[in-house]
Protein backbone atom coordinates (compact mmCIF):
# COMPACT_ATOMS: atom_id res chain seq x y z
CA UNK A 1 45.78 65.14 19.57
CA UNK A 2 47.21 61.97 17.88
CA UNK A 3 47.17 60.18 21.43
CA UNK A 4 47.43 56.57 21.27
CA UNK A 5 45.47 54.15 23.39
CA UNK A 6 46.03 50.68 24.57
CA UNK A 7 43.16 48.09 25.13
CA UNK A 8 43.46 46.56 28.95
CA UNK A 9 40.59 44.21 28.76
CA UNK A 10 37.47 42.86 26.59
CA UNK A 11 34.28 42.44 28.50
CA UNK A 12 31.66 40.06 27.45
CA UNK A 13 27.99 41.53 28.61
CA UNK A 14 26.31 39.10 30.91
CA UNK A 15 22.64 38.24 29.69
CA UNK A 16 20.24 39.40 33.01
CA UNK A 17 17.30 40.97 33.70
CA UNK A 18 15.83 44.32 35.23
CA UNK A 19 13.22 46.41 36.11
CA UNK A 20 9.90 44.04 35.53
CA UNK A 21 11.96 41.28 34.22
CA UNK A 22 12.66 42.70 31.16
CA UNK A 23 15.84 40.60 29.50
CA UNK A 24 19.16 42.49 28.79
CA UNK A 25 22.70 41.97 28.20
CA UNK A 26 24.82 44.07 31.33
CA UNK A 27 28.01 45.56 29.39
CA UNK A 28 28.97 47.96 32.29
CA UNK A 29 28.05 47.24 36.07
CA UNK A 30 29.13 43.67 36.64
CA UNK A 31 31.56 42.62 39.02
CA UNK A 32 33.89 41.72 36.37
CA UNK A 33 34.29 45.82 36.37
CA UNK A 34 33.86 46.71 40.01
CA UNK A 35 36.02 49.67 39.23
CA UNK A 36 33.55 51.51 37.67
CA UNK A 37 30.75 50.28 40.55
CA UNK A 38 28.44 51.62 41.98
CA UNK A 39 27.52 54.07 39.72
CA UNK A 40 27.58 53.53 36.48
CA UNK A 41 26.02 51.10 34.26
CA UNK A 42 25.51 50.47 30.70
CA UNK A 43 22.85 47.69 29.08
CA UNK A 44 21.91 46.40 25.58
CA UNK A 45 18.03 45.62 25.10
CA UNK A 46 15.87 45.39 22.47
CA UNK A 47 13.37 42.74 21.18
CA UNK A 48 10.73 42.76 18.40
CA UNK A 49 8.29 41.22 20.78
CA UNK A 50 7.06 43.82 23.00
CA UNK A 51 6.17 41.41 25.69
CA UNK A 52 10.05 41.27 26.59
CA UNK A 53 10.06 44.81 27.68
CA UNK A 54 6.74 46.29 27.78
CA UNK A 55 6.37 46.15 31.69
CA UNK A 56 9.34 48.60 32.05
CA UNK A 57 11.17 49.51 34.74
CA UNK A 58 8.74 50.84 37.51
CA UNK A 59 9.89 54.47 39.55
CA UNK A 60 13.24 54.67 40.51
CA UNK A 61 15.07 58.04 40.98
CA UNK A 62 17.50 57.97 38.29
CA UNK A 63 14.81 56.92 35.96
CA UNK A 64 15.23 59.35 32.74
CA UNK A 65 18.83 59.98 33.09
CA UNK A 66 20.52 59.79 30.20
CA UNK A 67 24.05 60.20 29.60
């Protein structure tokens, strides 16, 4: 299937945070793409400093799923 596809729109992430405060960049689940709300989100973190993430995200029951 040589199926071509058109671009409708670039999304910037949006720098937040989550879970214990830990900082990340939100490239699915803002309102700028309420068409794919409620359910679905997709965020970019990482850090050599462990303090920026090493509190976590406490229990939550989706915690684990990965897609």
């Amino acid at each position: 299937m040589d199926k071509k596809r058109v671009i409708k729109r670039l999304v910037a992430g949006q720098s937040t945070t989550d879970g214990a405060g830990v900082n990340l960049t939100r490239i699915i689940g803002s309102p700028e793409l309420n068409m794919l709300d409620p359910f679905l989100l997709l965020d970019e973190f990482g850090s050599d400093n462990p303090d920026d993430y090493i509190a976590g995200f406490p229990p939550h029951p989706h915690r684990g799923f990965e897609t």
